[in-house]
N, C-alpha and C. Protein backbone atom coordinates (compact mmCIF):
# COMPACT_ATOMS: atom_id res chain seq x y z
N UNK A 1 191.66 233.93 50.29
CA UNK A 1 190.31 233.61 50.72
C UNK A 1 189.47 233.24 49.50
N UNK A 2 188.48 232.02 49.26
CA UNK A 2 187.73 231.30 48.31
C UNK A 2 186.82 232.30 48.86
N UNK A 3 186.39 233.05 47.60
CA UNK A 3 184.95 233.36 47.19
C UNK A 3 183.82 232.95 46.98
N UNK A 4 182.43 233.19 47.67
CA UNK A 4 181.32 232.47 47.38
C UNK A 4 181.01 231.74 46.00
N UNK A 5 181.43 233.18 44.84
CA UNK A 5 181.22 232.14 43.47
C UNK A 5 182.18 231.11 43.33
N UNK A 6 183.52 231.08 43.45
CA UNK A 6 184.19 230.27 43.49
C UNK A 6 183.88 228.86 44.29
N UNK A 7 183.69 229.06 45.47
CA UNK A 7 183.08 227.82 45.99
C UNK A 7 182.34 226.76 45.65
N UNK A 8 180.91 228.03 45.07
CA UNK A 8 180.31 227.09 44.46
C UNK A 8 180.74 226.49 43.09
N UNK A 9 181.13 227.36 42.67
CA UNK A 9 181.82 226.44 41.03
C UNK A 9 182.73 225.43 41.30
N UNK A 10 183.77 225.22 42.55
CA UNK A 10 184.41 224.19 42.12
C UNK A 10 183.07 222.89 43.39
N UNK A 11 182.03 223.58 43.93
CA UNK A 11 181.51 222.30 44.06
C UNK A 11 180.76 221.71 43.15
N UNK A 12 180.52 222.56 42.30
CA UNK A 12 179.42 222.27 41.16
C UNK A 12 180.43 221.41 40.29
N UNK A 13 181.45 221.95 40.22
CA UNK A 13 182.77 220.70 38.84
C UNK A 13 182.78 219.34 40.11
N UNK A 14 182.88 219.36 41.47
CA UNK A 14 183.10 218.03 41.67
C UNK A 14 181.89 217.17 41.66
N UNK A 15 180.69 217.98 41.98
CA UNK A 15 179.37 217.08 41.71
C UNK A 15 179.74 216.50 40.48
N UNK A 16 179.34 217.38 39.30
CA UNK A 16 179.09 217.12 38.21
C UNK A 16 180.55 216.21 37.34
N UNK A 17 181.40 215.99 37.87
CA UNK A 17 182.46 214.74 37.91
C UNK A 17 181.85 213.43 38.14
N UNK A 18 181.20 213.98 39.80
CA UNK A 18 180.79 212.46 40.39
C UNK A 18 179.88 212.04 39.74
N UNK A 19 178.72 212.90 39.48
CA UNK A 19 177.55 212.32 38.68
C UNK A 19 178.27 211.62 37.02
N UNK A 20 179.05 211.97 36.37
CA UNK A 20 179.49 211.69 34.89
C UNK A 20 179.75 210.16 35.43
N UNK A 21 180.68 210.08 35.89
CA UNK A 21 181.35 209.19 36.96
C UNK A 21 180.64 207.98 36.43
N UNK A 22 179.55 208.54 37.70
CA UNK A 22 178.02 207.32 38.12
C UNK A 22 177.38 206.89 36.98
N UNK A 23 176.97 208.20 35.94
CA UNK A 23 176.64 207.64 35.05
C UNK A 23 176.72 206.44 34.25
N UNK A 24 178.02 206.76 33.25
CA UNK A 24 179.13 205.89 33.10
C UNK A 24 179.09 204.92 33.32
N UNK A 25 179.51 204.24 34.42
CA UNK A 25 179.88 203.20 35.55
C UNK A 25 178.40 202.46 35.36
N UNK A 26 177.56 202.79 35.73
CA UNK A 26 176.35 202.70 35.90
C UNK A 26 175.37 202.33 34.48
N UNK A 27 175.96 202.70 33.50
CA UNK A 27 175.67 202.29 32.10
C UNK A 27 174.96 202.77 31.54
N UNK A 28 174.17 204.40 32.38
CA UNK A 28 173.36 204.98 32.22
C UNK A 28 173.49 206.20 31.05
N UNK A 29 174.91 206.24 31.20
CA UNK A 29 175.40 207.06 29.92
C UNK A 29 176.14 206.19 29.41
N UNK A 30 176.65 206.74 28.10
CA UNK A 30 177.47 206.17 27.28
C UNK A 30 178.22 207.38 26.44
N UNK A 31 179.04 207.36 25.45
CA UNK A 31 180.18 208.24 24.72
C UNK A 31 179.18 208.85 23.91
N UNK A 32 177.77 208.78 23.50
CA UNK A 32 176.78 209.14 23.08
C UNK A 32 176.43 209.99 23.72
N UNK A 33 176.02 209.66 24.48
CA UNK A 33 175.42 210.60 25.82
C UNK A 33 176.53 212.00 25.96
N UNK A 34 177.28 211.48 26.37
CA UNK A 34 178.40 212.49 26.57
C UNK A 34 178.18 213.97 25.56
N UNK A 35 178.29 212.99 24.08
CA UNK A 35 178.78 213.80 22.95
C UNK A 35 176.94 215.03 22.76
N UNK A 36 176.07 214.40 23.02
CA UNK A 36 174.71 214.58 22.75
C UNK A 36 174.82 216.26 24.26
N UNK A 37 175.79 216.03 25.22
CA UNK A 37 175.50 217.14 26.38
C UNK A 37 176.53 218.04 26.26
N UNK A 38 177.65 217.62 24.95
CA UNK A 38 178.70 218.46 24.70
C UNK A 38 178.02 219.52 23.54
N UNK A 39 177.33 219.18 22.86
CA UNK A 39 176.62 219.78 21.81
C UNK A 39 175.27 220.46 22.61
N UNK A 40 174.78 219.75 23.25
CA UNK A 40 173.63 220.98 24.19
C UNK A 40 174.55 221.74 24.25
N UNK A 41 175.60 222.12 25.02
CA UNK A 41 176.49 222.86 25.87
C UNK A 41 177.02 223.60 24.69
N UNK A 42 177.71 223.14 24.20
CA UNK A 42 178.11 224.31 23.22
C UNK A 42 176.85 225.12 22.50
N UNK A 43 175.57 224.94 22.09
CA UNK A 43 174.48 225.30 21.39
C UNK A 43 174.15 226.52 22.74
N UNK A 44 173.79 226.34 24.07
CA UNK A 44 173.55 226.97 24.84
C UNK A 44 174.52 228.41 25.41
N UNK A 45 176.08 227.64 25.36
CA UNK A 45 176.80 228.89 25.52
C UNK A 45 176.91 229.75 24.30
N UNK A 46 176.75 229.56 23.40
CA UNK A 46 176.52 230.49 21.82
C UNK A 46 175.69 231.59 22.26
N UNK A 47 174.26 230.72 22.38
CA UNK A 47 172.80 231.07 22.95
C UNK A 47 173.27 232.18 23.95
N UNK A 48 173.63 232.09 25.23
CA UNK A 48 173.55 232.89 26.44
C UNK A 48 174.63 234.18 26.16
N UNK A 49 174.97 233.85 24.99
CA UNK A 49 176.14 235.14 24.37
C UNK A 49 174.95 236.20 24.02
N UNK A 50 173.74 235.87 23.37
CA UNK A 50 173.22 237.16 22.93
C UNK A 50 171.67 236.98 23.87
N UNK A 51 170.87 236.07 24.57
CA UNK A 51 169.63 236.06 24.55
C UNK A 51 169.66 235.51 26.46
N UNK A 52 168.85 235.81 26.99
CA UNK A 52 168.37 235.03 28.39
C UNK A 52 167.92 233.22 27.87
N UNK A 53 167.95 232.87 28.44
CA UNK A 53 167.54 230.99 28.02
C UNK A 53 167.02 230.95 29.31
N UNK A 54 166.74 230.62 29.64
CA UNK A 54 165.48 229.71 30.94
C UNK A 54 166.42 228.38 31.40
N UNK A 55 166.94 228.37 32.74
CA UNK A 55 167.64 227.83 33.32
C UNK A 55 169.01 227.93 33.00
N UNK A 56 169.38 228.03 32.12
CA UNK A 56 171.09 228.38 31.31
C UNK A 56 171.50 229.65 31.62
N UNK A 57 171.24 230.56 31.34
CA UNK A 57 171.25 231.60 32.11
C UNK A 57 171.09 231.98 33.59
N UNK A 58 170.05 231.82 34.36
CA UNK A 58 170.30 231.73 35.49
C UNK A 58 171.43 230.73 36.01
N UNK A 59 172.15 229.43 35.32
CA UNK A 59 172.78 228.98 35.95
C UNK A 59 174.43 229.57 35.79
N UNK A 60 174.60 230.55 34.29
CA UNK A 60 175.21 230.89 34.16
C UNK A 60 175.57 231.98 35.01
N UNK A 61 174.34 233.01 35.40
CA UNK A 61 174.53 233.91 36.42
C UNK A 61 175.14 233.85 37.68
N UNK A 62 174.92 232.33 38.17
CA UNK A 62 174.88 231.63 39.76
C UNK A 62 176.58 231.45 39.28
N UNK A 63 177.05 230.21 38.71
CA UNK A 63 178.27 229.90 38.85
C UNK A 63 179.08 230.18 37.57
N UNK A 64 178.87 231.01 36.52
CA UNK A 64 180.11 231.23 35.58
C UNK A 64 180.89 232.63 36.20
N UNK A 65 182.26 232.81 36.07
CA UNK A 65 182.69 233.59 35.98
C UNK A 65 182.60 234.74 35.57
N UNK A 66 182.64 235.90 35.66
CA UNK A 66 182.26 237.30 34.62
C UNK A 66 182.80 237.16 34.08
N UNK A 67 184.10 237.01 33.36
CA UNK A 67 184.64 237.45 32.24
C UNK A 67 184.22 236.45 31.35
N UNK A 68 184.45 235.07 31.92
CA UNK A 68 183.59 234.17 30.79
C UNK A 68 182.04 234.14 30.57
N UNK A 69 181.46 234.74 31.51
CA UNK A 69 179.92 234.78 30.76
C UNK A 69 179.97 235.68 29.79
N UNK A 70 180.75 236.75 29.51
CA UNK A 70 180.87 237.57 28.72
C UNK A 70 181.39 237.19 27.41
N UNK A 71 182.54 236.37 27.29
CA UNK A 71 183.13 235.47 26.40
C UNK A 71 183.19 234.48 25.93
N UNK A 72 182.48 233.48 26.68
CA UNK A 72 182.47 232.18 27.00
C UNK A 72 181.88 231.57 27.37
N UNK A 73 180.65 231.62 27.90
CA UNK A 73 179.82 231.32 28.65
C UNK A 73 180.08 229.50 28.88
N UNK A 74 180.44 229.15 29.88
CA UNK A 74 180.21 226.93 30.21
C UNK A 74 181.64 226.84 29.38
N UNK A 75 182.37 227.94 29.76
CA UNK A 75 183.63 227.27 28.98
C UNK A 75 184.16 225.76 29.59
N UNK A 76 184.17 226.21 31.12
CA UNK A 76 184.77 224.80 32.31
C UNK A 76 183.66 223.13 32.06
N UNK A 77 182.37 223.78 31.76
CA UNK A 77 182.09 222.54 31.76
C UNK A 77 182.07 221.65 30.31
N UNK A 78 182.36 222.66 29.48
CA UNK A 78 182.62 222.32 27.87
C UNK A 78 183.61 221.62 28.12
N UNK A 79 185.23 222.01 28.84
CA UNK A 79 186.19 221.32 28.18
C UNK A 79 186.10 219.63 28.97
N UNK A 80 185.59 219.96 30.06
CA UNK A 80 185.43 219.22 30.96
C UNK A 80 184.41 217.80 30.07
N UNK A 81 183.84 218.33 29.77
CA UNK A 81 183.24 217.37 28.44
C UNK A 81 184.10 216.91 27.66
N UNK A 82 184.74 217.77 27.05
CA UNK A 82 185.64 217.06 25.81
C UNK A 82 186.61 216.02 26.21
N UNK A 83 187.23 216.73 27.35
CA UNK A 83 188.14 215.66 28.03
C UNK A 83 187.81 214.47 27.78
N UNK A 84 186.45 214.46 29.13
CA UNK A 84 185.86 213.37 29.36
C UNK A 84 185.27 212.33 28.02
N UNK A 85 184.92 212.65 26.99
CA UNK A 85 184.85 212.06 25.96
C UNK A 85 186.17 211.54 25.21
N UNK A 86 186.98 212.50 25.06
CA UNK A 86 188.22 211.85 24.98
C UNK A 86 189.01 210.29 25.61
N UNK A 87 189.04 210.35 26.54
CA UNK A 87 188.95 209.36 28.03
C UNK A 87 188.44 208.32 27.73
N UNK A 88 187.15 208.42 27.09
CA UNK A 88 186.29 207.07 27.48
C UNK A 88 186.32 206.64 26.15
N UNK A 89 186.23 207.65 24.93
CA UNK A 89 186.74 207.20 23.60
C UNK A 89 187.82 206.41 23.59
N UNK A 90 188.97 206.71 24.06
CA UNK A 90 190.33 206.19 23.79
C UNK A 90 191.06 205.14 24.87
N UNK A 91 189.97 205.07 26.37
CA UNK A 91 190.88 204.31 26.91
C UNK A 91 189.46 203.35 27.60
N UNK A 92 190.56 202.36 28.18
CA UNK A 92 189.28 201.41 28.89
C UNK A 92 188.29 202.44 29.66
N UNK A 93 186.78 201.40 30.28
CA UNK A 93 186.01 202.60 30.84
C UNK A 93 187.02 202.77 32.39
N UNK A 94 187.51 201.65 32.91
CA UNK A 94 188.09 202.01 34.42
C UNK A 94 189.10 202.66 34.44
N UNK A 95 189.46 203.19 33.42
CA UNK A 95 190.94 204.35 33.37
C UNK A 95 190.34 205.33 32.87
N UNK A 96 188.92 205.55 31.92
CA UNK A 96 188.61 206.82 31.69
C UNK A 96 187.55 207.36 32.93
N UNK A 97 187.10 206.41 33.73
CA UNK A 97 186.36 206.59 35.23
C UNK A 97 187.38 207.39 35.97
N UNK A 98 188.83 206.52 36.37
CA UNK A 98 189.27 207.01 37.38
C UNK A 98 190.27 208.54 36.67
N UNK A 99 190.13 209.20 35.86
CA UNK A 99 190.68 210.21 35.12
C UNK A 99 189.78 210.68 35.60
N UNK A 100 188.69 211.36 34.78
CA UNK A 100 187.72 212.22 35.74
C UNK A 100 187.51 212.29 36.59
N UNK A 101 187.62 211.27 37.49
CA UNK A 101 187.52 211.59 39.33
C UNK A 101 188.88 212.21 39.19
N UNK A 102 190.15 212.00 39.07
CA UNK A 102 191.14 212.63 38.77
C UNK A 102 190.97 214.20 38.84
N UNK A 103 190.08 214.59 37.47
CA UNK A 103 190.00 215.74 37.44
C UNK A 103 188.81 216.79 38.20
N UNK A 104 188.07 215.59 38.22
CA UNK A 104 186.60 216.74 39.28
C UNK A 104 187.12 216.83 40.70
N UNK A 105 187.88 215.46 41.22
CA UNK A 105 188.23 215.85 42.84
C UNK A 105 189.57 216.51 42.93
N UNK A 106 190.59 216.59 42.34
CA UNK A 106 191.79 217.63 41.75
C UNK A 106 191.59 218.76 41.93
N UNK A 107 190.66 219.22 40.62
CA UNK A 107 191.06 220.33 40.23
C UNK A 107 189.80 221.22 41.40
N UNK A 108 188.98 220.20 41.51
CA UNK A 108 187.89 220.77 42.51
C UNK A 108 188.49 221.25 44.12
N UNK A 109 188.93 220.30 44.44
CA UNK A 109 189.18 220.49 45.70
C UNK A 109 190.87 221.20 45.65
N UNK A 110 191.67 222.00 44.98
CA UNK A 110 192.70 222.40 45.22
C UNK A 110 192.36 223.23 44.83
N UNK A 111 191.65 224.14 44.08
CA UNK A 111 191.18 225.03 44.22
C UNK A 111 190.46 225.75 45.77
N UNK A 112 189.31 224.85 45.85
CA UNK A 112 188.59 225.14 47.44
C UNK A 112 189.95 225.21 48.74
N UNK A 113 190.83 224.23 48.59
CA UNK A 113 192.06 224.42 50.06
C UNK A 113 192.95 225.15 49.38
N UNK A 114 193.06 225.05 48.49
CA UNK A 114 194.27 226.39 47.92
C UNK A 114 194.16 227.20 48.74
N UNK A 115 192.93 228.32 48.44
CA UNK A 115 192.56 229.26 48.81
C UNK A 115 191.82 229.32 50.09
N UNK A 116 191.74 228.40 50.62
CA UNK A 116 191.88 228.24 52.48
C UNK A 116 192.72 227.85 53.12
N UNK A 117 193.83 227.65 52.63
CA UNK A 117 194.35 227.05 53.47
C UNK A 117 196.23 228.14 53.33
N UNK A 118 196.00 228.62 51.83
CA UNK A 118 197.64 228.81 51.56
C UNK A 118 197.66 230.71 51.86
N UNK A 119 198.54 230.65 52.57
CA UNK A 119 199.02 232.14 52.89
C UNK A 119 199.88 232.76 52.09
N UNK A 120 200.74 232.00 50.84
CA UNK A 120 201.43 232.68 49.99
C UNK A 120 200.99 232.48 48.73
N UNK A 121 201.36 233.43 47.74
CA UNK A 121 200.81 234.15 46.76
C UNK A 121 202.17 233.03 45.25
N UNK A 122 201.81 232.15 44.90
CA UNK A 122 202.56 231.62 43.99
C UNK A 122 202.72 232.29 42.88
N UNK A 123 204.11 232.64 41.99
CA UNK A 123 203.32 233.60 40.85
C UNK A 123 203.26 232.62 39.62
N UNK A 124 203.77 231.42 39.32
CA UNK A 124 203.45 230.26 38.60
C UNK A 124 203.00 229.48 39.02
N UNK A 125 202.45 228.76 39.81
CA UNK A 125 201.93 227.83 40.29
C UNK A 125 200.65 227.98 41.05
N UNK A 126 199.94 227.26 41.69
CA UNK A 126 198.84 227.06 42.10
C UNK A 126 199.09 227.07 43.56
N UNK A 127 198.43 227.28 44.46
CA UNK A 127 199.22 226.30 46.02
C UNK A 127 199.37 224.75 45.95
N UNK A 128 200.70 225.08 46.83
CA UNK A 128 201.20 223.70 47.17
C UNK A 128 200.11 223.05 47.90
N UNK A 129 199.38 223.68 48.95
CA UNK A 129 198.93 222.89 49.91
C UNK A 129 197.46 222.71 49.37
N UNK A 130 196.82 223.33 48.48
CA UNK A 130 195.64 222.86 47.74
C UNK A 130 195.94 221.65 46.73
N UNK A 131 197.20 221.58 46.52
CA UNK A 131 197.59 220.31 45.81
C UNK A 131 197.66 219.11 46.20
N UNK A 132 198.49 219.42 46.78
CA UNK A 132 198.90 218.33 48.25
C UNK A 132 197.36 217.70 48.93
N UNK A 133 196.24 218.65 48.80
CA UNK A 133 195.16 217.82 49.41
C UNK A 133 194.07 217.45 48.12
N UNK A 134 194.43 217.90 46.98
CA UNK A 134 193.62 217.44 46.10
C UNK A 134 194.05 216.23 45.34
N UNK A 135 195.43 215.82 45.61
CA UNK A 135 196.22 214.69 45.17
C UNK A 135 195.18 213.33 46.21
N UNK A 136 195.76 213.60 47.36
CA UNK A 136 194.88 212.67 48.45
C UNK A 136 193.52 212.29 48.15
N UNK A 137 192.10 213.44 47.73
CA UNK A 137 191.51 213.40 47.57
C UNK A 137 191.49 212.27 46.04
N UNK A 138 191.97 212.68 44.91
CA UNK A 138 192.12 212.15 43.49
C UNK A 138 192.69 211.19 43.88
N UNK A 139 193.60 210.73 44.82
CA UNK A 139 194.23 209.46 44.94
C UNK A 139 192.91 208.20 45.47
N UNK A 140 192.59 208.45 46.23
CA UNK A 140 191.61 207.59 46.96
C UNK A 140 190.49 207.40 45.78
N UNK A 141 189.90 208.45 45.40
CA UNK A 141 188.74 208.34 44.10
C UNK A 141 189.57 207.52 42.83
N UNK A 142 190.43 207.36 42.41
CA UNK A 142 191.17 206.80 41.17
C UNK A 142 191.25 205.25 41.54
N UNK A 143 191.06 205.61 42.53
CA UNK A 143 191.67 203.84 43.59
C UNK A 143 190.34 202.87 43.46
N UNK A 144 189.57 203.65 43.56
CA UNK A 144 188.03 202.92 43.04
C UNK A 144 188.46 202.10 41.97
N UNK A 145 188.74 202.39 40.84
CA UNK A 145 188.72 201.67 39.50
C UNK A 145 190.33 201.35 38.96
N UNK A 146 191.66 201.41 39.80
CA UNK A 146 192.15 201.37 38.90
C UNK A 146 193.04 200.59 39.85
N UNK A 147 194.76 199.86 40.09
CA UNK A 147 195.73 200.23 41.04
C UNK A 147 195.82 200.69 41.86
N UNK A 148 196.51 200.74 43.24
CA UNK A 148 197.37 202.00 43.92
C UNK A 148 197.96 202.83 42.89
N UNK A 149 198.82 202.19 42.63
CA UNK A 149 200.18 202.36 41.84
C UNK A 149 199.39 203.69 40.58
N UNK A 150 198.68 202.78 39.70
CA UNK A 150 197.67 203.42 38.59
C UNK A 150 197.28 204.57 38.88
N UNK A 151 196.73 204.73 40.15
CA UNK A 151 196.01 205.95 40.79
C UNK A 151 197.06 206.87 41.38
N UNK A 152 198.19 206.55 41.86
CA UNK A 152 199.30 207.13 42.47
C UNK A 152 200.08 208.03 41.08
N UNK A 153 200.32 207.59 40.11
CA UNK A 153 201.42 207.81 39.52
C UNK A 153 200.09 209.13 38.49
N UNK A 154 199.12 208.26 38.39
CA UNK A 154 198.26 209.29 36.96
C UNK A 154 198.01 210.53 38.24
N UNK A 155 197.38 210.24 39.38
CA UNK A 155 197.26 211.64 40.27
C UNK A 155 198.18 212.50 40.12
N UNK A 156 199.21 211.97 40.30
CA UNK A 156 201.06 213.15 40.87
C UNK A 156 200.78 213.74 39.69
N UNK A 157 201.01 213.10 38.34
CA UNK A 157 201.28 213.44 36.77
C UNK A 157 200.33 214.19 36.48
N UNK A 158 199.51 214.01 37.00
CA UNK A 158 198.15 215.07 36.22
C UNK A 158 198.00 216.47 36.72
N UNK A 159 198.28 216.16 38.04
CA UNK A 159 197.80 217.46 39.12
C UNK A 159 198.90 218.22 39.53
N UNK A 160 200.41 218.05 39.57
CA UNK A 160 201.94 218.35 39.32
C UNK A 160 202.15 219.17 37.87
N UNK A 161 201.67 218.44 36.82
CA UNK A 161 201.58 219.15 35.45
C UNK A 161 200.61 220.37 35.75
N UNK A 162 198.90 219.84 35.74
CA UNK A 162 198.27 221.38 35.88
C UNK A 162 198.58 222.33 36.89
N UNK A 163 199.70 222.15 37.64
CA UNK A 163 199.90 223.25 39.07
C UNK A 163 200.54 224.39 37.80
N UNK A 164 201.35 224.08 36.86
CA UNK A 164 201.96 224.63 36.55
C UNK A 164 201.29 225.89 35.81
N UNK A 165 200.37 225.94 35.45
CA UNK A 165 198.97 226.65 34.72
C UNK A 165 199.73 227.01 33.60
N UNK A 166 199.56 225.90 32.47
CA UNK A 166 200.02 226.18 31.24
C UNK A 166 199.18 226.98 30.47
N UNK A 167 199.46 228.06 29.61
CA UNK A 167 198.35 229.01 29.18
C UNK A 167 197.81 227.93 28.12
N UNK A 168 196.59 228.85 27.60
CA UNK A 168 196.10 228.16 26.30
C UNK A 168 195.79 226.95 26.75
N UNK A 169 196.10 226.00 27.38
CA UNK A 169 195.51 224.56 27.43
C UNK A 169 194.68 224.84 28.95
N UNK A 170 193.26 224.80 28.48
CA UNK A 170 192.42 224.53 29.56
C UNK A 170 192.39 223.01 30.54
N UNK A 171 192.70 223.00 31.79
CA UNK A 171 193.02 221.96 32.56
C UNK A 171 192.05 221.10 32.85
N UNK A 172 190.66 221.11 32.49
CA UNK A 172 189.87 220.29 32.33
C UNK A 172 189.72 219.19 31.09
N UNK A 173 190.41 219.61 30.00
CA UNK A 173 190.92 219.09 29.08
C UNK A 173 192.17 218.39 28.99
N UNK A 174 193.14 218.98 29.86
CA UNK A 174 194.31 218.62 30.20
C UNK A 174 194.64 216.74 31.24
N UNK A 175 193.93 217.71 32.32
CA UNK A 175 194.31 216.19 33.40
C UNK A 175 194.07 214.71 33.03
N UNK A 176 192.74 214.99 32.38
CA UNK A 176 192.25 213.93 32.41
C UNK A 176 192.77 213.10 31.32
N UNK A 177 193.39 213.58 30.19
CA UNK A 177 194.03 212.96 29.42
C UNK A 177 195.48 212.61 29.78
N UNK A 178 196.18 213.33 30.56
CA UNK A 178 197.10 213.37 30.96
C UNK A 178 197.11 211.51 32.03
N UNK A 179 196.22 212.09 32.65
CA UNK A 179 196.07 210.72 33.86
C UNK A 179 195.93 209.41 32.97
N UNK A 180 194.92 209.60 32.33
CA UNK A 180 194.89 208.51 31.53
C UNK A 180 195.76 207.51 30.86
N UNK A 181 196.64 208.33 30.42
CA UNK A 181 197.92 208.05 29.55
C UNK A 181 198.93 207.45 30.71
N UNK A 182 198.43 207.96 31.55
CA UNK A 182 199.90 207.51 32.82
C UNK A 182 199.07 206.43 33.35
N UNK A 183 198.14 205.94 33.84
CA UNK A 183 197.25 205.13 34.28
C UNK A 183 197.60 203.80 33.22
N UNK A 184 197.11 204.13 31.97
CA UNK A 184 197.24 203.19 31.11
C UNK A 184 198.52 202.18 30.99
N UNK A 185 199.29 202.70 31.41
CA UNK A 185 200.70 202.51 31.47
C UNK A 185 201.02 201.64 32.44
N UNK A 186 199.95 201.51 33.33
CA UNK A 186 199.97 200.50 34.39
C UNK A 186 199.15 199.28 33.95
């Protein structure tokens, strides 16, 4: 069963996908931009380690995890940044677009049906059937900007690899480079 905080955190990672997304696309951001909200973000989770901040805090309260507000505070949306800068640094913008949808509707939504939908307890893996619908989901969003094929092959590869929950490599950092690289390839 998905937990209220949980819920909202992975709706808050797929908003905040879509919005990067739009940005982006939209010309409204740029790899500047990016780098300028990766550095808020890191300056703020430092910050919320010892002091209250005015909106950072309360948002940290609403959707971070306990153990990472304690440790970490915006760890998910930090790496989720780096990724995403990575991406748009290194590859065209319509392969570093359809990577992050990759990873905000992925990792977002297999999380949310994972845990509604799967009755068994994986002890390496993630659910199958939160996969299985976050692939669909990432497939159709990748399809915006890239191939079938492009969007088919970087989805499986990205979201097949993070089922596996490799330690140490945070999967917001992971997919999207991952997709990319397989995307590109098309």
């Amino acid at each position: 069963m998905i937990t209220s905080l949980e819920l909202k955190r992975q709706l808050l990672h797929i908003f905040f996908g879509v919005f990067i997304v739009c940005m982006l696309y939209f010309q409204i951001f740029n790899i500047y931009h990016l780098i300028a909200i990766l550095i808020l973000g890191l300056t703020l989770s430092k910050l919320c380690l010892h002091f209250r901040i005015p909106v950072a805090s309360w948002v940290m309260d609403r959707f971070e995890r306990p153990e990472y507000r304690k440790t970490f505070p915006g760890k998910g949306p930090i790496f989720f940044m780096i990724g995403s800068i990575v991406v748009v640094h290194f590859f065209s913008l319509q392969t570093a677009l359809a990577s992050i949808l990759i990873l905000s509707l992925g990792d977002g939504f297999s999380h949310i049906f994972g845990k509604l939908l799967s009755r068994k307890d994986y002890k390496h893996l993630k659910s199958i059937e939160g996969t299985l619908i976050a692939i669909v989901f990432s497939f159709f969003g990748a399809m915006i900007f890239v191939s079938s094929f492009a969007a088919f092959f970087g989805t499986i590869s990205s979201l097949l690899l993070e089922n596996l929950k490799i330690p140490f490599i945070d999967d917001n950092l992971f997919i999207p480079i991952v997709a990319a690289l397989v995307i590109s390839a098309f």
